[in-house]
Every structure is written in structure tokens, then in C-alpha cells.
C-alpha atoms as a PDB file:
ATOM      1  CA  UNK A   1       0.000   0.000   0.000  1.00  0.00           C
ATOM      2  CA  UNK A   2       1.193   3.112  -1.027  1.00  0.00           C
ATOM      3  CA  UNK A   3       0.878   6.640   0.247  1.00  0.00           C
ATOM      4  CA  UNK A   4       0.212   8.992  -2.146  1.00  0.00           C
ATOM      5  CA  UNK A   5       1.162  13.093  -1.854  1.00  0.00           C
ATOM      6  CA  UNK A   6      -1.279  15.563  -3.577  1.00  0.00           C
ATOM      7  CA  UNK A   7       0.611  17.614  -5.591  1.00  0.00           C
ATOM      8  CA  UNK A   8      -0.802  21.265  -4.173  1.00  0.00           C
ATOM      9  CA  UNK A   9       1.653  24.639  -4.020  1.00  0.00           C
ATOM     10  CA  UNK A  10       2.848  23.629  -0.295  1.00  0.00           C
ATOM     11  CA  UNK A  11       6.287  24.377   0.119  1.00  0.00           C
ATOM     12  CA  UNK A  12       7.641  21.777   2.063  1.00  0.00           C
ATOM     13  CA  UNK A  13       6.716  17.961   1.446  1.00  0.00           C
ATOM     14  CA  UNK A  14       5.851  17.068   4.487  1.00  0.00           C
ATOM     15  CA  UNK A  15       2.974  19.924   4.473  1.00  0.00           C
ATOM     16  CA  UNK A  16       1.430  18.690   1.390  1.00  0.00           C
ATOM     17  CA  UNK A  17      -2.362  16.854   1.671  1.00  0.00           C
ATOM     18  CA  UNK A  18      -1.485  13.109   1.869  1.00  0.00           C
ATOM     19  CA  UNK A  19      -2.950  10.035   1.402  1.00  0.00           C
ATOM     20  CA  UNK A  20      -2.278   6.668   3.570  1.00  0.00           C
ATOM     21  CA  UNK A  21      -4.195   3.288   2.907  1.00  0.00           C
ATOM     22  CA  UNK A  22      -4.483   1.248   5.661  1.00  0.00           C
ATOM     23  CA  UNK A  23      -5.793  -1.610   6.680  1.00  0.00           C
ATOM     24  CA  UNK A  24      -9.021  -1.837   9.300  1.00  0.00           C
ATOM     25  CA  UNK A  25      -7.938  -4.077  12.174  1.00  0.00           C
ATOM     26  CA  UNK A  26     -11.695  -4.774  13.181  1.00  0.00           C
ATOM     27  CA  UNK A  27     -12.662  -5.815   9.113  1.00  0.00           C
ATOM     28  CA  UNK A  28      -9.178  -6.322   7.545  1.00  0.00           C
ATOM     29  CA  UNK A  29     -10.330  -4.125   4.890  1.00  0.00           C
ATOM     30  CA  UNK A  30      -8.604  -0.804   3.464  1.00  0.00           C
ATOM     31  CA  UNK A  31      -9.580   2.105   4.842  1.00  0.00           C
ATOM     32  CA  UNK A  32      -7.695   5.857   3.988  1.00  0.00           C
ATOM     33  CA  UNK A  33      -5.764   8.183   6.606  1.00  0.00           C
ATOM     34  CA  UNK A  34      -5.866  11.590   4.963  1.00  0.00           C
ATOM     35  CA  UNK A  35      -3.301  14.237   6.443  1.00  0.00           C
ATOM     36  CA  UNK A  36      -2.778  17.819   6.086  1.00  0.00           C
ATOM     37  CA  UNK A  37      -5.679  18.524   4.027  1.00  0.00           C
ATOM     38  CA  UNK A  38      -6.971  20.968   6.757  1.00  0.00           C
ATOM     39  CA  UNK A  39      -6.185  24.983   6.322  1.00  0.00           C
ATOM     40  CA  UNK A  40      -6.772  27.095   9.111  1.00  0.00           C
ATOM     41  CA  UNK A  41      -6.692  30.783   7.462  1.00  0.00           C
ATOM     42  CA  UNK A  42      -8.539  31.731   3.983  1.00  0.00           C
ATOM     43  CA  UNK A  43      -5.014  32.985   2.620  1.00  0.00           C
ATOM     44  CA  UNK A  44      -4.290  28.334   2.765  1.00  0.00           C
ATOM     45  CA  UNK A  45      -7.397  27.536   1.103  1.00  0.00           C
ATOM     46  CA  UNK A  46      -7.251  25.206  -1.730  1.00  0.00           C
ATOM     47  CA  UNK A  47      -7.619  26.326  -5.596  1.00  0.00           C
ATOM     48  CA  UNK A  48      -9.520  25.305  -7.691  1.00  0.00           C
ATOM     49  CA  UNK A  49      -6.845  23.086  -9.781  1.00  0.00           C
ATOM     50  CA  UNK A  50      -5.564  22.188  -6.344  1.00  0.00           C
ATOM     51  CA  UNK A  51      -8.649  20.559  -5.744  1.00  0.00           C
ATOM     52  CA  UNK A  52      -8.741  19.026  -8.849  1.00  0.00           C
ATOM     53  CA  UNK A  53      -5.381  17.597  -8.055  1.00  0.00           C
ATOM     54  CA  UNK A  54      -6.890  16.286  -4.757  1.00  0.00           C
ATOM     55  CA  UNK A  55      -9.779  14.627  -6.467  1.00  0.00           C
ATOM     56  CA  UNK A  56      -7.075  12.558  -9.005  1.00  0.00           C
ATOM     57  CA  UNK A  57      -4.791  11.761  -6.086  1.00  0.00           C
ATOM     58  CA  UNK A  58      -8.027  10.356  -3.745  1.00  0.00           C
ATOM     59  CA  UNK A  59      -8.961   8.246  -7.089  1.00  0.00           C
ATOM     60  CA  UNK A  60      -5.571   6.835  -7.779  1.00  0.00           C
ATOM     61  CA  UNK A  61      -5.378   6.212  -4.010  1.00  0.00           C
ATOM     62  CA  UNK A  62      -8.849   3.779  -4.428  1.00  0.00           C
ATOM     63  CA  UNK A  63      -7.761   2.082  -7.505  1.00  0.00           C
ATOM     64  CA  UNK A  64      -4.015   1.511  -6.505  1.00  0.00           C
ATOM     65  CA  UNK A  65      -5.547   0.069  -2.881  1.00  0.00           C
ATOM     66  CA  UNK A  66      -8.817  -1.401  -4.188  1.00  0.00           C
ATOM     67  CA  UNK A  67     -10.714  -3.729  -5.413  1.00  0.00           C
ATOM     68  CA  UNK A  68     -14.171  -3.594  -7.934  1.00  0.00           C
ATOM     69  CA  UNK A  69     -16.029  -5.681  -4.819  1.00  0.00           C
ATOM     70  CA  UNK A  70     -14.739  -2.947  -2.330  1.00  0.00           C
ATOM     71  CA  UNK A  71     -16.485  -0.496  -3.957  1.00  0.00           C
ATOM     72  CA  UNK A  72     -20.200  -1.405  -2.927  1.00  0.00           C
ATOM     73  CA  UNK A  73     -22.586   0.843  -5.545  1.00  0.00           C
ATOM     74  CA  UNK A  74     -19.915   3.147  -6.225  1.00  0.00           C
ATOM     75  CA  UNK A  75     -18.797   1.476  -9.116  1.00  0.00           C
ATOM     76  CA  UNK A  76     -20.133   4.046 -11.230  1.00  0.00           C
ATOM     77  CA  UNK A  77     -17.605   6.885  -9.713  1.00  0.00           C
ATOM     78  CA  UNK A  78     -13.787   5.680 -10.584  1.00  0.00           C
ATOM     79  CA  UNK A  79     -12.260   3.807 -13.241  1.00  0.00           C
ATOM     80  CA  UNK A  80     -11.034   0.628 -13.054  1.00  0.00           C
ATOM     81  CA  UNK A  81      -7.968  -1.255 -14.385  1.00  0.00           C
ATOM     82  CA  UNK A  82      -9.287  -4.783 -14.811  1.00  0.00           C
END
């Protein structure tokens, strides 16, 4: 499982939204840690391609991690390579 970094303007790496997969120890099924996507003052917020580049990084997060029967009638929102 791999975490993956959303590519936003953050300076420093370690600031930058992230992405964990992990697995649920109750279920032993993948669940996702997100970090650093919270911005305390309007001058942090998030643009509009930023977001965009936070909607590409949570979709190759789900199908790098995933699987199709994971994805219970959501099917529909994410491609899949089968």
C-alpha cells in the first residue's frame, strides 16, 4: 500500500495533503488516513486546480488500494484497471 502526496503549491513535502491506505484491524479491509488537508486561514485555502489535483490523487489512491467488490454501488464513480 502506497501513500500517495497531492501535488498542491505547499512548500515543504511534508505539508502537502497526503494520502495513507491502511488496513481496518476490526474488518481487515482498506480504509484511507488523509493528512494535512486541513487549512486554518482563507489565505491556505485550496484552488480550484488544487482541488482538482486532490480529487485525481483520492482516485488513484482507491484504484491503486482497491478492489471492484470494495467499492459497494460506487462502481459508477472511478475507473477501473481490470
Amino acid at each position: 500500500m502506497n501513500k500517495i502526496i497531492c501535488n498542491t503549491n505547499n512548500l515543504l513535502e511534508q505539508t502537502k495533503p497526503s494520502i495513507v491506505p491502511v488496513e481496518i484491524p476490526v474488518t481487515g479491509k482498506i480504509g484511507f488516513c488523509l493528512y494535512n488537508f486541513d487549512v486554518a486561514e482563507p489565505v491556505d485555502a485550496y484552488s480550484p486546480a488544487e482541488l482538482l489535483q486532490i480529487r485525481d490523487s483520492i482516485e488513484q489512491a482507491i484504484n491503486d488500494n482497491c478492489k471492484v467488490s470494495e467499492m459497494d454501488g460506487q462502481m459508477f464513480l472511478w475507473n477501473f484497471n481490470l
